[in-house]
C-alpha atoms as a PDB file:
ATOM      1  CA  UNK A   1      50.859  -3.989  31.054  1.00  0.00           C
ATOM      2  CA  UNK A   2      51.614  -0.285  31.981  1.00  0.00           C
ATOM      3  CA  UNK A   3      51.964  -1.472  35.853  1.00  0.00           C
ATOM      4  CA  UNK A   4      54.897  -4.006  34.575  1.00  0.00           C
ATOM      5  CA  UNK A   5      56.700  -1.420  33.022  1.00  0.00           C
ATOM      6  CA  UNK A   6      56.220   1.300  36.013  1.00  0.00           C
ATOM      7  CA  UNK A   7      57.697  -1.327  38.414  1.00  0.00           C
ATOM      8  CA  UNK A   8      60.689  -2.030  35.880  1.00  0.00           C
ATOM      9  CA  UNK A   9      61.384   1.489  35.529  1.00  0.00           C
ATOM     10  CA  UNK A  10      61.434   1.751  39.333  1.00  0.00           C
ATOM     11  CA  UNK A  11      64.251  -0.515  39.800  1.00  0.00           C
ATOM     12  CA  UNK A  12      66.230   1.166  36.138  1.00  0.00           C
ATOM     13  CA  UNK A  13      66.007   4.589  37.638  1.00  0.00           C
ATOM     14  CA  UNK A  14      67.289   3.659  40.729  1.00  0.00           C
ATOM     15  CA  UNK A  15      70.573   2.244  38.973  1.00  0.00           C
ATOM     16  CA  UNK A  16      70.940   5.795  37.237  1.00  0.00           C
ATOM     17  CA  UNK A  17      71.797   6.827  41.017  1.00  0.00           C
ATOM     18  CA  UNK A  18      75.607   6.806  41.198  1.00  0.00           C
ATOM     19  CA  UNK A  19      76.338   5.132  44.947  1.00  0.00           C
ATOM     20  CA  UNK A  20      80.042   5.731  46.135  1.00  0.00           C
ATOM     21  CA  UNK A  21      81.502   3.058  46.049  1.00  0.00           C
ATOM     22  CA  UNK A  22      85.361   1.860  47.621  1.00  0.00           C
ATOM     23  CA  UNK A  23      86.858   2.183  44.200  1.00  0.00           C
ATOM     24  CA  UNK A  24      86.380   5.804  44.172  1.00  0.00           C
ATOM     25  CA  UNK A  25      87.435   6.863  47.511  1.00  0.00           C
ATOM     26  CA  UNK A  26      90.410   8.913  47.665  1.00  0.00           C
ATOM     27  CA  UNK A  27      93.059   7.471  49.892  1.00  0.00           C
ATOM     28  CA  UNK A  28      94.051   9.802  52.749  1.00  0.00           C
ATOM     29  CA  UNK A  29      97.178   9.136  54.996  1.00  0.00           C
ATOM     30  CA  UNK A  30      96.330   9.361  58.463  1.00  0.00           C
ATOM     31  CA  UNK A  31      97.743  12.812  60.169  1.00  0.00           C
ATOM     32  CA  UNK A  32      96.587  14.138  63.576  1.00  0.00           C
ATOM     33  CA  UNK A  33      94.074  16.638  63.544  1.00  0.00           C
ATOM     34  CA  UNK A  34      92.798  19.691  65.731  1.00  0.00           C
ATOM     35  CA  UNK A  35      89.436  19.468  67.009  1.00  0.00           C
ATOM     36  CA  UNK A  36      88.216  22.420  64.358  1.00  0.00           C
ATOM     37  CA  UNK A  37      89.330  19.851  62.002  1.00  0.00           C
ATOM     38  CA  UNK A  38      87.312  17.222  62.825  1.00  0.00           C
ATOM     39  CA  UNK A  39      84.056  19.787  62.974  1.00  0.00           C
ATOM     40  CA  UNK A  40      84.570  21.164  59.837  1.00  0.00           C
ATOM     41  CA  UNK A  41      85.200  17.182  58.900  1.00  0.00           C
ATOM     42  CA  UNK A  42      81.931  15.927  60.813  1.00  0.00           C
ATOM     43  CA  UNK A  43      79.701  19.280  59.007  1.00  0.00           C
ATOM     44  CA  UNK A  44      81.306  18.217  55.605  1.00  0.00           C
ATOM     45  CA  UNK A  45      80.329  14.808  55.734  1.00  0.00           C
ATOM     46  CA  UNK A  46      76.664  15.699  57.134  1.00  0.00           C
ATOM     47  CA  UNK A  47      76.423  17.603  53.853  1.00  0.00           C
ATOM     48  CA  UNK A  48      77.732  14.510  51.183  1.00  0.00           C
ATOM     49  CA  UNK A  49      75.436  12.311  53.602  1.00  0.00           C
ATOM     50  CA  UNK A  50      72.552  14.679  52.568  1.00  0.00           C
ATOM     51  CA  UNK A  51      73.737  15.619  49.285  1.00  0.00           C
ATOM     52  CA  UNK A  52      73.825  11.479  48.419  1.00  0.00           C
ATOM     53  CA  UNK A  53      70.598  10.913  50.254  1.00  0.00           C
ATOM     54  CA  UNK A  54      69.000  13.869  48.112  1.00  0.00           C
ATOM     55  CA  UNK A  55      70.783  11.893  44.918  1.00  0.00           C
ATOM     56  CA  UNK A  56      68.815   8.820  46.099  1.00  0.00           C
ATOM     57  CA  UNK A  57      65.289   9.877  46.631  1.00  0.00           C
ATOM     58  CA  UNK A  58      65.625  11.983  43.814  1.00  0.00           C
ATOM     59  CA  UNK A  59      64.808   9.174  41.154  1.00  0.00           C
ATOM     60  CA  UNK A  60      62.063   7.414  43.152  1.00  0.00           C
ATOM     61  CA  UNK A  61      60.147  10.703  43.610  1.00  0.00           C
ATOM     62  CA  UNK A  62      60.639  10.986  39.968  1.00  0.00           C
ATOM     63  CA  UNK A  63      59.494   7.297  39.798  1.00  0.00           C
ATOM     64  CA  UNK A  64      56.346   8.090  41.948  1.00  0.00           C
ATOM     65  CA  UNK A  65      55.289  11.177  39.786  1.00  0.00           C
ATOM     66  CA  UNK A  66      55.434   9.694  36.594  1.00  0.00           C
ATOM     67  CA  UNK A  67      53.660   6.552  37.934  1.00  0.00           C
ATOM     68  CA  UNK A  68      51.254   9.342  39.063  1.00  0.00           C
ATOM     69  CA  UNK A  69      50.699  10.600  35.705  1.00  0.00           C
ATOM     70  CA  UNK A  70      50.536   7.388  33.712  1.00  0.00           C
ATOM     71  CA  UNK A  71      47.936   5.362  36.445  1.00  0.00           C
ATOM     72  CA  UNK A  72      46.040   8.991  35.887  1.00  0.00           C
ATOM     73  CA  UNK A  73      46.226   8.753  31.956  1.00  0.00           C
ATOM     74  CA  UNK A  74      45.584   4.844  32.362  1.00  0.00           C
ATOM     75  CA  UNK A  75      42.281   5.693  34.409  1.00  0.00           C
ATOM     76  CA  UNK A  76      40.889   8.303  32.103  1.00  0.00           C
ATOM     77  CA  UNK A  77      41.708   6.322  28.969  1.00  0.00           C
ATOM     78  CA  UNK A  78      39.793   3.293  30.999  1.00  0.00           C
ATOM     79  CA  UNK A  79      36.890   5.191  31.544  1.00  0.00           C
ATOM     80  CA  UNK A  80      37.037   6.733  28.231  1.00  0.00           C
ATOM     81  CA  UNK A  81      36.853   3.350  27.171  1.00  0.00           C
ATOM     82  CA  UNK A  82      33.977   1.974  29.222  1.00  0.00           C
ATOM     83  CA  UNK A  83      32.281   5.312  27.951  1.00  0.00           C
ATOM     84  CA  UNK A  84      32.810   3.966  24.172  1.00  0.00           C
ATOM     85  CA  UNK A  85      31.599   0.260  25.268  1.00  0.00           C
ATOM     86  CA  UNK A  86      28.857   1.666  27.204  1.00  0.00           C
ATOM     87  CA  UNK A  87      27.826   3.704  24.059  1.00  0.00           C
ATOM     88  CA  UNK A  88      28.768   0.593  21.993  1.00  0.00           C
ATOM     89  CA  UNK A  89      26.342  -1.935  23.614  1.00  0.00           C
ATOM     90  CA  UNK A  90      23.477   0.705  23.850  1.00  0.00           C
ATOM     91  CA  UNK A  91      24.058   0.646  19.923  1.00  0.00           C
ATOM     92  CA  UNK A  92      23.609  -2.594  19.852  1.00  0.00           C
ATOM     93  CA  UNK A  93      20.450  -2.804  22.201  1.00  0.00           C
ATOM     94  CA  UNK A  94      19.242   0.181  19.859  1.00  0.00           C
ATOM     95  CA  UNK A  95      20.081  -1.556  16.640  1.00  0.00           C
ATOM     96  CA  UNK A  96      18.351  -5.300  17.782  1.00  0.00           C
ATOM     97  CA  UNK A  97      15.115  -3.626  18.588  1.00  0.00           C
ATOM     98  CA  UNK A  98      15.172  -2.106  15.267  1.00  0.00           C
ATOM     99  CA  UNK A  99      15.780  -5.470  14.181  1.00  0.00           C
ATOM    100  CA  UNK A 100      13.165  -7.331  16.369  1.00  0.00           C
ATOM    101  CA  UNK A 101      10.836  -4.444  14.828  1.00  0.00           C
ATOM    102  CA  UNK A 102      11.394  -4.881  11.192  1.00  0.00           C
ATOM    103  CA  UNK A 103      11.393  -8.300  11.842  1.00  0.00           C
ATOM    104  CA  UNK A 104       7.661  -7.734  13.262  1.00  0.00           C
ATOM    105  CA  UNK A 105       6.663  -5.840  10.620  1.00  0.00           C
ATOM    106  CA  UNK A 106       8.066  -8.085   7.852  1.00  0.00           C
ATOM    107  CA  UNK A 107       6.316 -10.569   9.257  1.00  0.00           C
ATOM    108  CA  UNK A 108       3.239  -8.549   9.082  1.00  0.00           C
ATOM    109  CA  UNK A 109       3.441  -7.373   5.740  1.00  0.00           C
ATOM    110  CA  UNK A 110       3.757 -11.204   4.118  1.00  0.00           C
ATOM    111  CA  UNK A 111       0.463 -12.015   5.991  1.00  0.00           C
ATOM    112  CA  UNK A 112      -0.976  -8.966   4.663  1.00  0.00           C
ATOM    113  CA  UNK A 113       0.696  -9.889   1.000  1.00  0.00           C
ATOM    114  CA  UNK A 114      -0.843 -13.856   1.572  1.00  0.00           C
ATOM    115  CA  UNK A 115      -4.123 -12.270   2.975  1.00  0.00           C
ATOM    116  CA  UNK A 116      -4.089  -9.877  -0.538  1.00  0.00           C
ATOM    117  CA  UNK A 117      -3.515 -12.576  -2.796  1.00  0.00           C
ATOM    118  CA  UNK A 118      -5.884 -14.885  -1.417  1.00  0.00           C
ATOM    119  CA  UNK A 119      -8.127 -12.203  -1.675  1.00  0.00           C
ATOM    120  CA  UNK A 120      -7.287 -11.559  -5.234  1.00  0.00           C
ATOM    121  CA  UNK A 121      -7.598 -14.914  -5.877  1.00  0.00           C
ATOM    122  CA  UNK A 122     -11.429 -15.183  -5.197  1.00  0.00           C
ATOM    123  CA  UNK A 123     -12.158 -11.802  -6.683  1.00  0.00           C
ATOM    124  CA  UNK A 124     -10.883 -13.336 -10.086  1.00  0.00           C
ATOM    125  CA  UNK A 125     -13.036 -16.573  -9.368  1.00  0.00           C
ATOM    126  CA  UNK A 126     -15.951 -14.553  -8.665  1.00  0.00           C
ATOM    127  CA  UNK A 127     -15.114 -12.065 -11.570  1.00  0.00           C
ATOM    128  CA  UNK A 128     -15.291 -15.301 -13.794  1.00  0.00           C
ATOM    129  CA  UNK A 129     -18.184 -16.538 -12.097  1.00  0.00           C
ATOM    130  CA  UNK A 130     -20.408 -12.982 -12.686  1.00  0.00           C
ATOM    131  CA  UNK A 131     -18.651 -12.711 -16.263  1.00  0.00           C
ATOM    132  CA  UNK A 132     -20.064 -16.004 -16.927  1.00  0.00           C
ATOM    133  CA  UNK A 133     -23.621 -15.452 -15.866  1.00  0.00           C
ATOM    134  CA  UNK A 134     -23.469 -12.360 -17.316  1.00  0.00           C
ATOM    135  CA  UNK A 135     -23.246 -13.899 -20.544  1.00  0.00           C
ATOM    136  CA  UNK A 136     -26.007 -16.105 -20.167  1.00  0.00           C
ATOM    137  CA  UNK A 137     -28.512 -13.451 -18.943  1.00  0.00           C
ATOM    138  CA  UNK A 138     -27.480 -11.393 -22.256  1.00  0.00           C
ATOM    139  CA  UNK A 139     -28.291 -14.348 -24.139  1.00  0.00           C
ATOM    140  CA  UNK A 140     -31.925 -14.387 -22.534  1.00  0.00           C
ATOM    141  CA  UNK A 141     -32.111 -10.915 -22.883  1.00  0.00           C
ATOM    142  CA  UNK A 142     -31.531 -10.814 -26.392  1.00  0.00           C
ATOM    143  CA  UNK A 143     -33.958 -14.088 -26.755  1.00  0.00           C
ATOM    144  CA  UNK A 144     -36.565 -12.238 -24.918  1.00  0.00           C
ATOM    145  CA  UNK A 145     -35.957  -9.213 -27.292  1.00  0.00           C
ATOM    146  CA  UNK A 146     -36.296 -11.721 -30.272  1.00  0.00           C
ATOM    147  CA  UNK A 147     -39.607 -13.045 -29.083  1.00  0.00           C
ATOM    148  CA  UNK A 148     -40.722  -9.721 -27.699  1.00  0.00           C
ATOM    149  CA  UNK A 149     -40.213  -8.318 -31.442  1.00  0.00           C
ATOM    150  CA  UNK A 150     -41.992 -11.398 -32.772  1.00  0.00           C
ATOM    151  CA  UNK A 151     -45.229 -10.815 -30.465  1.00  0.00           C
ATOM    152  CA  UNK A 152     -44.881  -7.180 -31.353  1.00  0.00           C
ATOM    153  CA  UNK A 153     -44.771  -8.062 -35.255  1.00  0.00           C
ATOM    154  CA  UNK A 154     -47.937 -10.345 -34.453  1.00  0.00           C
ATOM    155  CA  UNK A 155     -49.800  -8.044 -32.786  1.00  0.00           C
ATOM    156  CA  UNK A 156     -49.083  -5.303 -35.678  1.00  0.00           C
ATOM    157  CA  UNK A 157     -50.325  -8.160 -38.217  1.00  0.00           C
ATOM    158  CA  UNK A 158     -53.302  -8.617 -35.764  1.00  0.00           C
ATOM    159  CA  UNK A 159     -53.979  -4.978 -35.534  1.00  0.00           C
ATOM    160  CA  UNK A 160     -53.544  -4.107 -38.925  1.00  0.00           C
ATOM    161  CA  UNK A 161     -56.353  -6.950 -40.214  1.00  0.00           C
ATOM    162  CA  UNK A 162     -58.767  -5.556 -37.661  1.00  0.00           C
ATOM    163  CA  UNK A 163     -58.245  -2.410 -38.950  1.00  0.00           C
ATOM    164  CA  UNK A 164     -58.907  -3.637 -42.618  1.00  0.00           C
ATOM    165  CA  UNK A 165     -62.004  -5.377 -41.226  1.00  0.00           C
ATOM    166  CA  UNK A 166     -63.498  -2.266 -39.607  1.00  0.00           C
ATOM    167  CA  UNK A 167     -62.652  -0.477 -42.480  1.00  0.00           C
ATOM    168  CA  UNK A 168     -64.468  -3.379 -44.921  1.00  0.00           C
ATOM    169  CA  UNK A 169     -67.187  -3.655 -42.616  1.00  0.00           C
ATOM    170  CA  UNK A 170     -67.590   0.364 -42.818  1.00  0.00           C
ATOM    171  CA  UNK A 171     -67.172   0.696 -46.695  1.00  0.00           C
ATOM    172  CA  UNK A 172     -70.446  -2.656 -47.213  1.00  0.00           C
ATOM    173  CA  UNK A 173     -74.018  -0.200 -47.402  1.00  0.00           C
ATOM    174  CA  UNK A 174     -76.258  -0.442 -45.330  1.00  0.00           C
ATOM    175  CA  UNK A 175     -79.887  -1.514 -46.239  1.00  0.00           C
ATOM    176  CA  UNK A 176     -81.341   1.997 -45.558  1.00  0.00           C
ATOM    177  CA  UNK A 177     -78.525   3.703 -47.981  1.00  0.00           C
ATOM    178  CA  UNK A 178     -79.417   0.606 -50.813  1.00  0.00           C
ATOM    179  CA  UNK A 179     -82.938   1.522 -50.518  1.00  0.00           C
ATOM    180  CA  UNK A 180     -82.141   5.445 -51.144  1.00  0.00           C
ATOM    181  CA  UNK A 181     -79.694   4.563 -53.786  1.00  0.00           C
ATOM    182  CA  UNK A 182     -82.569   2.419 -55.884  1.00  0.00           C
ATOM    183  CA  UNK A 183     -84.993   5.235 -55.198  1.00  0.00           C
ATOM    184  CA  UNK A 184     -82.684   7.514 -56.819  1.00  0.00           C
ATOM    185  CA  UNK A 185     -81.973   5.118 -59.436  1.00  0.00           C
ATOM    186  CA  UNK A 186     -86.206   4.815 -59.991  1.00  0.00           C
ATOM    187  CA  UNK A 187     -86.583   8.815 -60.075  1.00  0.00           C
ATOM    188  CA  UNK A 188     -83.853   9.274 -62.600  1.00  0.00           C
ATOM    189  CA  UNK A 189     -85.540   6.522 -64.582  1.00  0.00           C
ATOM    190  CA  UNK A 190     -88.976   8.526 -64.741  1.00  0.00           C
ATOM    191  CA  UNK A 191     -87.257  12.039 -65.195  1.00  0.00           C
ATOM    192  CA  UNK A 192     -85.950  10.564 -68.268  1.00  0.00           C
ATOM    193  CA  UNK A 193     -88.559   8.642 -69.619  1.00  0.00           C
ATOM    194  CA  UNK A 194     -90.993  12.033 -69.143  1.00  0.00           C
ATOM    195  CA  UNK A 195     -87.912  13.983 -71.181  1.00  0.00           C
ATOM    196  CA  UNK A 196     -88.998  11.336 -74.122  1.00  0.00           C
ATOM    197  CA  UNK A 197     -92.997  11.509 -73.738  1.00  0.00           C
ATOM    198  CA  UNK A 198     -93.194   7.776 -73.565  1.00  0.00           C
ATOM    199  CA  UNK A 199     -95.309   6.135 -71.537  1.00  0.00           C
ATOM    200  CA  UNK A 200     -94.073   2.570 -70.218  1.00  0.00           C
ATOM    201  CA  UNK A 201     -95.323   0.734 -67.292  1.00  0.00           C
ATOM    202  CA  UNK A 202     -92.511   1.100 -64.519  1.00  0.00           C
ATOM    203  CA  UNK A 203     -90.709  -1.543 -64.092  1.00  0.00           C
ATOM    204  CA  UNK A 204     -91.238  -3.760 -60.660  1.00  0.00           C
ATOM    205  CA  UNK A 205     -88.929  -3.684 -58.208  1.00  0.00           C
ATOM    206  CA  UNK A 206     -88.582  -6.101 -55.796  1.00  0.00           C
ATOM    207  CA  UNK A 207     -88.071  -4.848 -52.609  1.00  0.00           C
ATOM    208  CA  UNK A 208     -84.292  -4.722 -51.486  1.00  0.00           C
ATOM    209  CA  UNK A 209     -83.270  -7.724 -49.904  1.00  0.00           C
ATOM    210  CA  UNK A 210     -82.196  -8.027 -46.129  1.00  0.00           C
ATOM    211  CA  UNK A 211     -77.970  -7.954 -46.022  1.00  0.00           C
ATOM    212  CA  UNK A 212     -76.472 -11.098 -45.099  1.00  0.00           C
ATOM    213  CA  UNK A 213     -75.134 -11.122 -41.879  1.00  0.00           C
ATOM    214  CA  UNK A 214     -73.176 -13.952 -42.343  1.00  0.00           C
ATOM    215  CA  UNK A 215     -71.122 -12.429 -45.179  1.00  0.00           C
ATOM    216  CA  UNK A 216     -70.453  -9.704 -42.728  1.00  0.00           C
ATOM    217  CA  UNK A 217     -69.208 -12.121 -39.667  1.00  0.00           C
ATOM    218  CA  UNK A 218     -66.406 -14.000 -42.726  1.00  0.00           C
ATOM    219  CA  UNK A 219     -65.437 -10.640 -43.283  1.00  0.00           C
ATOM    220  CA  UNK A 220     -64.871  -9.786 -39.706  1.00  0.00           C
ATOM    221  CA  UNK A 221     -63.188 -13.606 -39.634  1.00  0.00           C
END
């Protein structure tokens, strides 16, 4: 686009240069002239001829240097620009990798989420599962308990009639302390009948009788 319009300004500056033409030549009637005349003649039109062809190259030097400056202006803005798009698509490599990458790690963190919920999932079933035969082992725990206290209350009972049997057995006399306790029974009987003078024939006693040992075993029953 900016080449178009250097080449049309090329040809519109060279119209700005104002070219003789016959219109404006001044008539002059032939008259003879000296040869100094036609010197100073030939020397004055040397200098229009260099004079016009100043005029002409004027504009396309002109032409040149501003073409100059714009193709310069043109190539820096050009690079300036393949700088930007350089910069541009770099951004865009930069800015897919960051999307490839969250994209990765996305993806990893819903398998994580699936593995964790899975996960979750069987720790509730086996929380359920332990809940469940924790109940039942407090339920034998607290039958065991029931029949533990109910062999412990048996074993009191048990304990406490052997006691009562021992102490039974220990509180029945013995033959030996029967026979002392008639013999003291026998001397008290004579003390008091020689208090009284009286004379009686003692009583017979029989002699004590052997204990039972049978009464003793139904006791111990």
């Amino acid at each position: 686009m900016a080449k178009r319009r250097l080449t049309d300004l090329i040809p519109e500056e060279a119209q700005k240069v104002t070219i003789p033409s016959d219109e404006n030549v001044i008539e002059v009637t032939a008259t003879p002239v000296t040869a100094s005349e036609v010197e100073v003649n030939a020397e004055v039109k040397a200098e229009v001829k260099a004079e016009v062809e100043k005029e002409v190259k004027s504009p396309k030097a002109e032409v040149a240097a501003v073409e100059k400056t714009v193709n310069k202006e043109l190539e820096a803005q050009i690079k300036k620009l393949q700088s930007s798009l350089e910069k541009s698509e770099k951004v865009e490599t930069d800015l897919r990798e960051q999307i490839t990458d969250l994209e990765s790690k996305l993806l990893q963190q819903k398998q994580a989420a699936d593995k964790f919920k899975k996960e979750l999932s069987e720790a509730k079933k086996a929380a359920v599962h332990l809940a469940d035969a924790n109940s039942k082992l407090i339920e034998e725990i607290d039958l065991f308990t029931q029949e533990k206290a109910a062999l412990e209350n048996e074993r009191l009972k048990l304990e406490s009639e052997k006691v009562e049997a021992e102490k039974a057995k220990q509180e029945k006399p013995t033959p030996s302390q029967i026979q002392k306790h008639n013999q003291q029974e026998i001397s008290k009987s004579l003390a008091y009948r020689k208090s009284h003078h009286s004379v009686d024939k003692l009583p017979n006693f029989a002699p004590p009788e052997e204990p039972d040992d049978s009464m003793q075993m139904w006791l111990l029953d």
